[in-house]
Protein backbone atom coordinates (compact mmCIF):
# COMPACT_ATOMS: atom_id res chain seq x y z
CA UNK A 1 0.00 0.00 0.00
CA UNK A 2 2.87 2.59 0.50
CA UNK A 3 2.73 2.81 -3.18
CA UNK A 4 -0.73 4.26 -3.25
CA UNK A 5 -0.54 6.55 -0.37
CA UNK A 6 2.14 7.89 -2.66
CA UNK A 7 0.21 8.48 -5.28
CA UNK A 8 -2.98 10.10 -3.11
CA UNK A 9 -0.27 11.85 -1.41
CA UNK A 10 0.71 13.16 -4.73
CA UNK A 11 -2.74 13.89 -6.44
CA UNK A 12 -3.70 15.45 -2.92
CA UNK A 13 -0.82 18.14 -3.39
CA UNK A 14 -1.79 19.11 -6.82
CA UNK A 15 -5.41 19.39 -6.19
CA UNK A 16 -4.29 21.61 -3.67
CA UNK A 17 -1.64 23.52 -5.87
CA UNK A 18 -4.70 23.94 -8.53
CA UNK A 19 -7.45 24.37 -6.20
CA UNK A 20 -8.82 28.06 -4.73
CA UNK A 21 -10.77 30.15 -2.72
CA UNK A 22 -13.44 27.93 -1.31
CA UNK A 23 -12.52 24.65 -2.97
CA UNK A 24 -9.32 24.99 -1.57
CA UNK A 25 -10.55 24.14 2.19
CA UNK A 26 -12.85 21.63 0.94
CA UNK A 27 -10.25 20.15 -1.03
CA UNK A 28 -7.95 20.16 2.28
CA UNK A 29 -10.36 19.03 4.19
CA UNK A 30 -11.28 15.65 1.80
CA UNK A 31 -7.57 15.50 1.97
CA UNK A 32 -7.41 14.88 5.64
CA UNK A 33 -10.36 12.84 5.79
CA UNK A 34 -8.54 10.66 3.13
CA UNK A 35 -4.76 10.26 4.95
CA UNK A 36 -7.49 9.57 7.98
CA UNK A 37 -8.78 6.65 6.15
CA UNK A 38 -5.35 5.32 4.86
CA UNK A 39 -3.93 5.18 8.10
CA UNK A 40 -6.69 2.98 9.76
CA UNK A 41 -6.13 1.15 6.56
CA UNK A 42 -2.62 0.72 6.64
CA UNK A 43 -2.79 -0.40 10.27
CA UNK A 44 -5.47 -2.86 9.37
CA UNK A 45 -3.52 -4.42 6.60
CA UNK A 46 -0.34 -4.31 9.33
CA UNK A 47 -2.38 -6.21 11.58
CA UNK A 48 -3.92 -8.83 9.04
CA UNK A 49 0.20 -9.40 7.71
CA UNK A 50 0.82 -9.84 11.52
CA UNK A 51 -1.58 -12.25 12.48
CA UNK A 52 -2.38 -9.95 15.37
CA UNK A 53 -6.33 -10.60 15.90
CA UNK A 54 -5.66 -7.82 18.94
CA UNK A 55 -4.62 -5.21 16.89
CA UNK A 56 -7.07 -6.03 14.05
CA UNK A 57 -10.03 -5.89 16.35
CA UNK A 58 -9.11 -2.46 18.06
CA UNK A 59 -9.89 -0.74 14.41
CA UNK A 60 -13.31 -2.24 14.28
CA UNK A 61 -17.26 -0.74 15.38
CA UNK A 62 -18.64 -2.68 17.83
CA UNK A 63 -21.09 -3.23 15.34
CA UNK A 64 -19.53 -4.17 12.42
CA UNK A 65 -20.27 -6.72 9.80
CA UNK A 66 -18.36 -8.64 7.77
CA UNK A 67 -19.39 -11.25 4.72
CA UNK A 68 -17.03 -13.80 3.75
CA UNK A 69 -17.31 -15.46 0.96
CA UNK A 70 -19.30 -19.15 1.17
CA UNK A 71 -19.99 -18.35 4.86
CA UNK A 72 -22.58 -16.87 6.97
CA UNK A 73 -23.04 -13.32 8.06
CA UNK A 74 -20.95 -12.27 11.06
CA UNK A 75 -22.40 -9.15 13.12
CA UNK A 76 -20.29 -7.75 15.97
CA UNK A 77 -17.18 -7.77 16.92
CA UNK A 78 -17.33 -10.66 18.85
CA UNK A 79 -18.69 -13.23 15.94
CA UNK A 80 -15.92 -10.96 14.13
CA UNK A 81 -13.07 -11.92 16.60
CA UNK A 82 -14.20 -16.03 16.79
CA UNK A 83 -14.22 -16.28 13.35
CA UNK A 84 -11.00 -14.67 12.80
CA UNK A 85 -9.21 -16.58 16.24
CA UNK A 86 -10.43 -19.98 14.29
CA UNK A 87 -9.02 -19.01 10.94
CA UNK A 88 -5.53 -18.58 12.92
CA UNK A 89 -5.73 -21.67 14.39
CA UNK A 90 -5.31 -23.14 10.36
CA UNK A 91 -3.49 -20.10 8.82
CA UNK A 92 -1.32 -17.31 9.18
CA UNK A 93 -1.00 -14.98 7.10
CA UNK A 94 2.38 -14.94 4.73
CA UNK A 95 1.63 -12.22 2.28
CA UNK A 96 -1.06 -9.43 1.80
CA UNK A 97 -1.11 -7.24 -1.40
CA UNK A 98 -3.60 -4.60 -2.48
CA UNK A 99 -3.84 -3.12 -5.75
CA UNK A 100 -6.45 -0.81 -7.50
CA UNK A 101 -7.24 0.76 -4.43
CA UNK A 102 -10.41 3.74 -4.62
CA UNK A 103 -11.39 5.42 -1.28
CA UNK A 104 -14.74 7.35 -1.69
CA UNK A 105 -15.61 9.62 1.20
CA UNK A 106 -19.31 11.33 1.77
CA UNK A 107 -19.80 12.47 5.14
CA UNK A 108 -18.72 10.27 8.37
CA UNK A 109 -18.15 7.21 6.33
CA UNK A 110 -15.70 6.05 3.64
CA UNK A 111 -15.74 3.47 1.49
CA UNK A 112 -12.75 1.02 -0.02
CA UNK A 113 -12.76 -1.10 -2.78
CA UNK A 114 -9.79 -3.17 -3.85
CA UNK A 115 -8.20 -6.28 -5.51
CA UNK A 116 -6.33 -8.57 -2.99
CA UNK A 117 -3.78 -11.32 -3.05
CA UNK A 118 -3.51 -12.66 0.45
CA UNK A 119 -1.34 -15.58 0.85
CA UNK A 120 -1.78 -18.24 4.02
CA UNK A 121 0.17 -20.64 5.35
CA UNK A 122 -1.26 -23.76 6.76
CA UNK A 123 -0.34 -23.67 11.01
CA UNK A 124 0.45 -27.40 10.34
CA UNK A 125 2.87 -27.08 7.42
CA UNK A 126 1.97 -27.80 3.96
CA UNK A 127 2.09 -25.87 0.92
CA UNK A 128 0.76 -21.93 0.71
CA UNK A 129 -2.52 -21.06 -0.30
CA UNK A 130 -3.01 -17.58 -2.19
CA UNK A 131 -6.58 -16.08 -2.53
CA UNK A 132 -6.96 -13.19 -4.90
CA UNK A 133 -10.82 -11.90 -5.19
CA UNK A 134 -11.96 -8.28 -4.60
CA UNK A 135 -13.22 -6.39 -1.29
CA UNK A 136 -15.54 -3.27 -0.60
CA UNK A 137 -15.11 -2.02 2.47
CA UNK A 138 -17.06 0.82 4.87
CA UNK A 139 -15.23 2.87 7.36
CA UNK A 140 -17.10 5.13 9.79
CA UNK A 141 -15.45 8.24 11.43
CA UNK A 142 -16.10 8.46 15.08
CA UNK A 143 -16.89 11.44 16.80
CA UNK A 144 -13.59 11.45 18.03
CA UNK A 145 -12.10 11.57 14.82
CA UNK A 146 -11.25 7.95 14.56
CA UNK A 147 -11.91 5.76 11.56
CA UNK A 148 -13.30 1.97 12.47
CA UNK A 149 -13.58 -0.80 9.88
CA UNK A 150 -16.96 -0.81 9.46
CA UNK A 151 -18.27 -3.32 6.93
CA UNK A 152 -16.94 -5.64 4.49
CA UNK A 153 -17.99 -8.12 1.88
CA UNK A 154 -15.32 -9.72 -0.18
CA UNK A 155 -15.00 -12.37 -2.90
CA UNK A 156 -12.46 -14.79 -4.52
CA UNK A 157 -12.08 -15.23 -7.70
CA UNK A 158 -8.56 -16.51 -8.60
CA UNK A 159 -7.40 -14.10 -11.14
């Protein structure tokens, strides 16, 4: 990901550069708002690539939702957190990589969507496994200022 917080970092300074009178402090503040998101993001992915379900759940609403593929609904962060504890008792993540990332931002909530290529290792030794599929993710900003992980729905599709 530190090559597309690059680029937004990049996109968000000539916006700026080309950007004024009111549009300028819009334009700022989308900008903040954005390295907001990317930075919840970033520690998200950190956590996922460290198998640290701890860390993971400490960026997520208490009621958040999340739809893997071929599996039922989970709602909360508890059904969140067993589900997650169980896949780490088979895999661990190896390798996470995220391409074609768009963040869209309207109001207190943000949205992600992405192409993945997460790669697990069985906890009992055998060969890799690599998933690639697609994600879209919802962030909400707290009052405090703080972006949580939302709601996801993601899919695999081996390209």
């Amino acid at each position: 990901m530190p090559g597309a917080s690059r680029a937004a970092s990049f996109l968000t300074i000539l916006a700026v550069a080309a950007c004024s009178g009111t549009s300028c402090a819009e334009t700022s503040e989308v900008a903040t708002l954005q390295a907001g998101v990317d930075s919840a993001a970033d520690r998200l992915l950190t956590a996922l690539r460290n198998n640290a379900s701890d860390s993971l759940m400490v960026l997520m609403a208490d009621d958040v939702v999340l739809i893997p593929p071929n599996e039922s609904v989970l709602k909360g962060k508890e059904a969140v957190r067993n589900w997650y504890d169980q896949l780490s008792t088979q895999l661990r993540t190896s390798d996470l990589k995220i391409t074609d990332r768009e963040v869209l931002i309207g109001g207190q909530w943000a949205t992600e969507i992405a192409r993945f290529e997460w790669t697990l290792m069985p906890v009992g030794g055998g060969q890799a496994i690599t998933d690639r599929g697609s994600y879209v993710q919802v962030w909400r900003r707290e009052t405090d200022g703080r972006w949580l992980f939302a709601r996801e729905v993601w899919n695999s599709h081996g390209e």
